[in-house]
C-alpha atoms as a PDB file:
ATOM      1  CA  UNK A   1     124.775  59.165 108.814  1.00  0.00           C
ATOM      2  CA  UNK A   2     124.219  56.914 106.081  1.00  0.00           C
ATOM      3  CA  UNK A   3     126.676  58.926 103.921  1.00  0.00           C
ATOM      4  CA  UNK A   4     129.431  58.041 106.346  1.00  0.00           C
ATOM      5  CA  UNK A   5     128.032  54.541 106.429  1.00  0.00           C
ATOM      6  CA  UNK A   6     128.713  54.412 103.259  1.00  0.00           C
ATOM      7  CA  UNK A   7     132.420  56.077 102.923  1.00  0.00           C
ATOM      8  CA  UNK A   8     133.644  53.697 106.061  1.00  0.00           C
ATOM      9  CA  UNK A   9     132.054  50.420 104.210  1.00  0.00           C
ATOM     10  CA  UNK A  10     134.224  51.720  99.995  1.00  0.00           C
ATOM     11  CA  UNK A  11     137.350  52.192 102.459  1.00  0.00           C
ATOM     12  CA  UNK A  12     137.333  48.245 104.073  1.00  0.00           C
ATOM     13  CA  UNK A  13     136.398  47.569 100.355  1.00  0.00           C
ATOM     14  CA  UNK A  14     139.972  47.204  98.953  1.00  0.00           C
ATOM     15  CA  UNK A  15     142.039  44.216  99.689  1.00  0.00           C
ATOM     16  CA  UNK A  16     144.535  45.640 101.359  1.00  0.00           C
ATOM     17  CA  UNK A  17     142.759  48.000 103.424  1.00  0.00           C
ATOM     18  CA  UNK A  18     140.688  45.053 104.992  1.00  0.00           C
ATOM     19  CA  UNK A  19     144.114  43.153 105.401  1.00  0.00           C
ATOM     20  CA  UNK A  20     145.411  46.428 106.878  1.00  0.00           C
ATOM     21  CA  UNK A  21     142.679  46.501 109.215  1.00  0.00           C
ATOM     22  CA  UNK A  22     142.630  42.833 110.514  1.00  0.00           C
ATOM     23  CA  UNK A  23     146.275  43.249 110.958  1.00  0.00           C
ATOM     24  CA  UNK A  24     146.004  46.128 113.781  1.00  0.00           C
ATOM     25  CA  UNK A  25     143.447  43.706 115.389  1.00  0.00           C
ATOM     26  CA  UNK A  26     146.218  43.112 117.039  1.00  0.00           C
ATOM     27  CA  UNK A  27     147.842  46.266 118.043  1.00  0.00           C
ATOM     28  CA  UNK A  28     149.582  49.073 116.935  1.00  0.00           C
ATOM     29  CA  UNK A  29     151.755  48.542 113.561  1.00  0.00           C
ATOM     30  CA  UNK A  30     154.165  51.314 111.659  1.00  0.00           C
ATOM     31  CA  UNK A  31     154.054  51.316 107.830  1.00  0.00           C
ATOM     32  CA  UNK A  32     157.422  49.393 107.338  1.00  0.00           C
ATOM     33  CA  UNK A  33     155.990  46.574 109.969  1.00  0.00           C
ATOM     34  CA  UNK A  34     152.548  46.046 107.624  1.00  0.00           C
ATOM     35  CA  UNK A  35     154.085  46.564 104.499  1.00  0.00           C
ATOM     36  CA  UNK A  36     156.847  43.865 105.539  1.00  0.00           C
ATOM     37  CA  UNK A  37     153.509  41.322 106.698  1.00  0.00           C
ATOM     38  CA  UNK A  38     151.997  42.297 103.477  1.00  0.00           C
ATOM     39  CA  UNK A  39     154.727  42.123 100.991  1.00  0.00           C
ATOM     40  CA  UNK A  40     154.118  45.562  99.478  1.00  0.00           C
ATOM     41  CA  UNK A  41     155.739  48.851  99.116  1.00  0.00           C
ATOM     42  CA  UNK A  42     155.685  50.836 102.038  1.00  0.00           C
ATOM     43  CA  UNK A  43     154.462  53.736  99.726  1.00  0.00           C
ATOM     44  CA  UNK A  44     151.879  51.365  98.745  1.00  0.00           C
ATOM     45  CA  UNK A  45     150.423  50.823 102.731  1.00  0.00           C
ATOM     46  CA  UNK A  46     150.930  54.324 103.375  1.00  0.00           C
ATOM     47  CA  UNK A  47     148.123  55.334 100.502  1.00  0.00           C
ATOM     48  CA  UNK A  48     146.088  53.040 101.932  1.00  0.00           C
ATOM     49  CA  UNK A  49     146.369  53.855 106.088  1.00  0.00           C
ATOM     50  CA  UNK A  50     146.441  57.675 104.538  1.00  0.00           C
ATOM     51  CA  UNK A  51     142.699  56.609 103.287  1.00  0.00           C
ATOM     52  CA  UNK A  52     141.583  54.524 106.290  1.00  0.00           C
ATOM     53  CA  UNK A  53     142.332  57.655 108.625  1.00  0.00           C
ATOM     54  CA  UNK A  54     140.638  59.399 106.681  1.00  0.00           C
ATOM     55  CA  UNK A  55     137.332  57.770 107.796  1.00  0.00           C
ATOM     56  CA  UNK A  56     138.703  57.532 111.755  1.00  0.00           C
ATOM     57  CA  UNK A  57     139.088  53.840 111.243  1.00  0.00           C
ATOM     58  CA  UNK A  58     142.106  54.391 112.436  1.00  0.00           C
ATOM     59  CA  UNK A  59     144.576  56.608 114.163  1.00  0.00           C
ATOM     60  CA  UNK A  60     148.245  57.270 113.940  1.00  0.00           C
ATOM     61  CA  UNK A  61     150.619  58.264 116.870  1.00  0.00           C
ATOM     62  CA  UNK A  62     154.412  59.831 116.440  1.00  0.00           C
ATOM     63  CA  UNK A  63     156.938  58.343 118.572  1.00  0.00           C
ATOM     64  CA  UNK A  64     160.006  60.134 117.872  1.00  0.00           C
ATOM     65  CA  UNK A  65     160.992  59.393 114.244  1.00  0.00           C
ATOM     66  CA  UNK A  66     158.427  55.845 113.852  1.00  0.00           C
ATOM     67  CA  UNK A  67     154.533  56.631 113.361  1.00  0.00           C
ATOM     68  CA  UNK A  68     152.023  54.057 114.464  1.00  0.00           C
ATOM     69  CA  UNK A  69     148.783  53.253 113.933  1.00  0.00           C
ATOM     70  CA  UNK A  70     145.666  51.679 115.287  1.00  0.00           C
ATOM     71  CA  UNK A  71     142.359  51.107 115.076  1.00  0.00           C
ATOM     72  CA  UNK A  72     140.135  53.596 116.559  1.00  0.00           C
ATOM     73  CA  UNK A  73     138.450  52.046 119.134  1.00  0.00           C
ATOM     74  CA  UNK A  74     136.149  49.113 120.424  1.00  0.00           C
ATOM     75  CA  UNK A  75     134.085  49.754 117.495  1.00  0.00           C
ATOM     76  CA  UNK A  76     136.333  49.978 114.693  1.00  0.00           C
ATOM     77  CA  UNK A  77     137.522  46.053 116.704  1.00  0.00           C
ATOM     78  CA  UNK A  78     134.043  45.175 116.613  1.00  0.00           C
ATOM     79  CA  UNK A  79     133.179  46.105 113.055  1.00  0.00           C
ATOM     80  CA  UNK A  80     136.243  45.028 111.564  1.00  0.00           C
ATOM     81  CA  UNK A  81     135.844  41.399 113.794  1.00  0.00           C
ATOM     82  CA  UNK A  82     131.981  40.984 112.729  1.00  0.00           C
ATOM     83  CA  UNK A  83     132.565  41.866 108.925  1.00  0.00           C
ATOM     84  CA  UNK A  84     135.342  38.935 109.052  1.00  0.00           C
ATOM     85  CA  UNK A  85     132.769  36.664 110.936  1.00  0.00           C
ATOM     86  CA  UNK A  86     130.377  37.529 108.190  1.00  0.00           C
ATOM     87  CA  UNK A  87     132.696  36.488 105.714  1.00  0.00           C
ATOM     88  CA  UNK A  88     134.077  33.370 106.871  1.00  0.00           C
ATOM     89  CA  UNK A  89     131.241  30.905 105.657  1.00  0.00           C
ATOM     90  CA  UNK A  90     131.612  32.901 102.195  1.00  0.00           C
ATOM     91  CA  UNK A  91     135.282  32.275 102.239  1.00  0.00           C
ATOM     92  CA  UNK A  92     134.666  28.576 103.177  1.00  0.00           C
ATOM     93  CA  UNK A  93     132.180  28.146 100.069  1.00  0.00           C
ATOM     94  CA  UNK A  94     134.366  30.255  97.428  1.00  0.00           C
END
C-alpha cells in the first residue's frame, strides 16, 4: 500500500502532470485540448497522461478517432482538490 502511495504521490510530482490533473477537474479533455491549454507538444502531454494512467489516476475512453481522458473517480477529485488546498497558502507565501 505504501508502495503505491508512493508511485501515485512521484506521478502528481511533475509540473505538468499536476497541471494535467487540475485541468480534468473539470471534465474529460483529449491530448490536443490540454496540450492547446498548456502550450506544449501534444507528444509532450501524451508522455505525461501515458504516466498518470499508469497509476489509475486517470482513465482514457475512445470515441471514434478522439481519445479522452479523466480522472478516475471521486477520489482521484478529492486528492487532486485537497493537495491544491494544501498548497495554496504555500503558493501565497512563495
Amino acid at each position: 500500500m505504501i508502495g503505491e502511495a508512493v508511485t501515485v504521490l512521484q506521478a502528481m510530482g511533475y509540473e505538468h502532470r499536476l497541471r494535467i490533473l487540475v485541468l480534468l477537474l473539470d471534465g474529460e479533455a483529449t491530448p490536443d485540448d490540454l496540450a492547446r491549454v498548456m502550450n506544449l507538444d501534444t507528444t509532450i502531454v501524451g508522455h505525461h497522461l501515458r504516466n498518470l494512467r499508469d497509476t489509475t489516476l486517470i482513465h482514457r475512453q475512445r470515441r471514434g478517432r478522439h481519445v479522452y481522458y479523466r480522472l478516475s473517480g471521486p477520489a482521484a477529485h478529492r486528492l487532486i482538490r485537497e493537495v491544491i488546498r494544501y498548497a495554496g497558502p504555500l503558493s501565497a507565501t512563495a
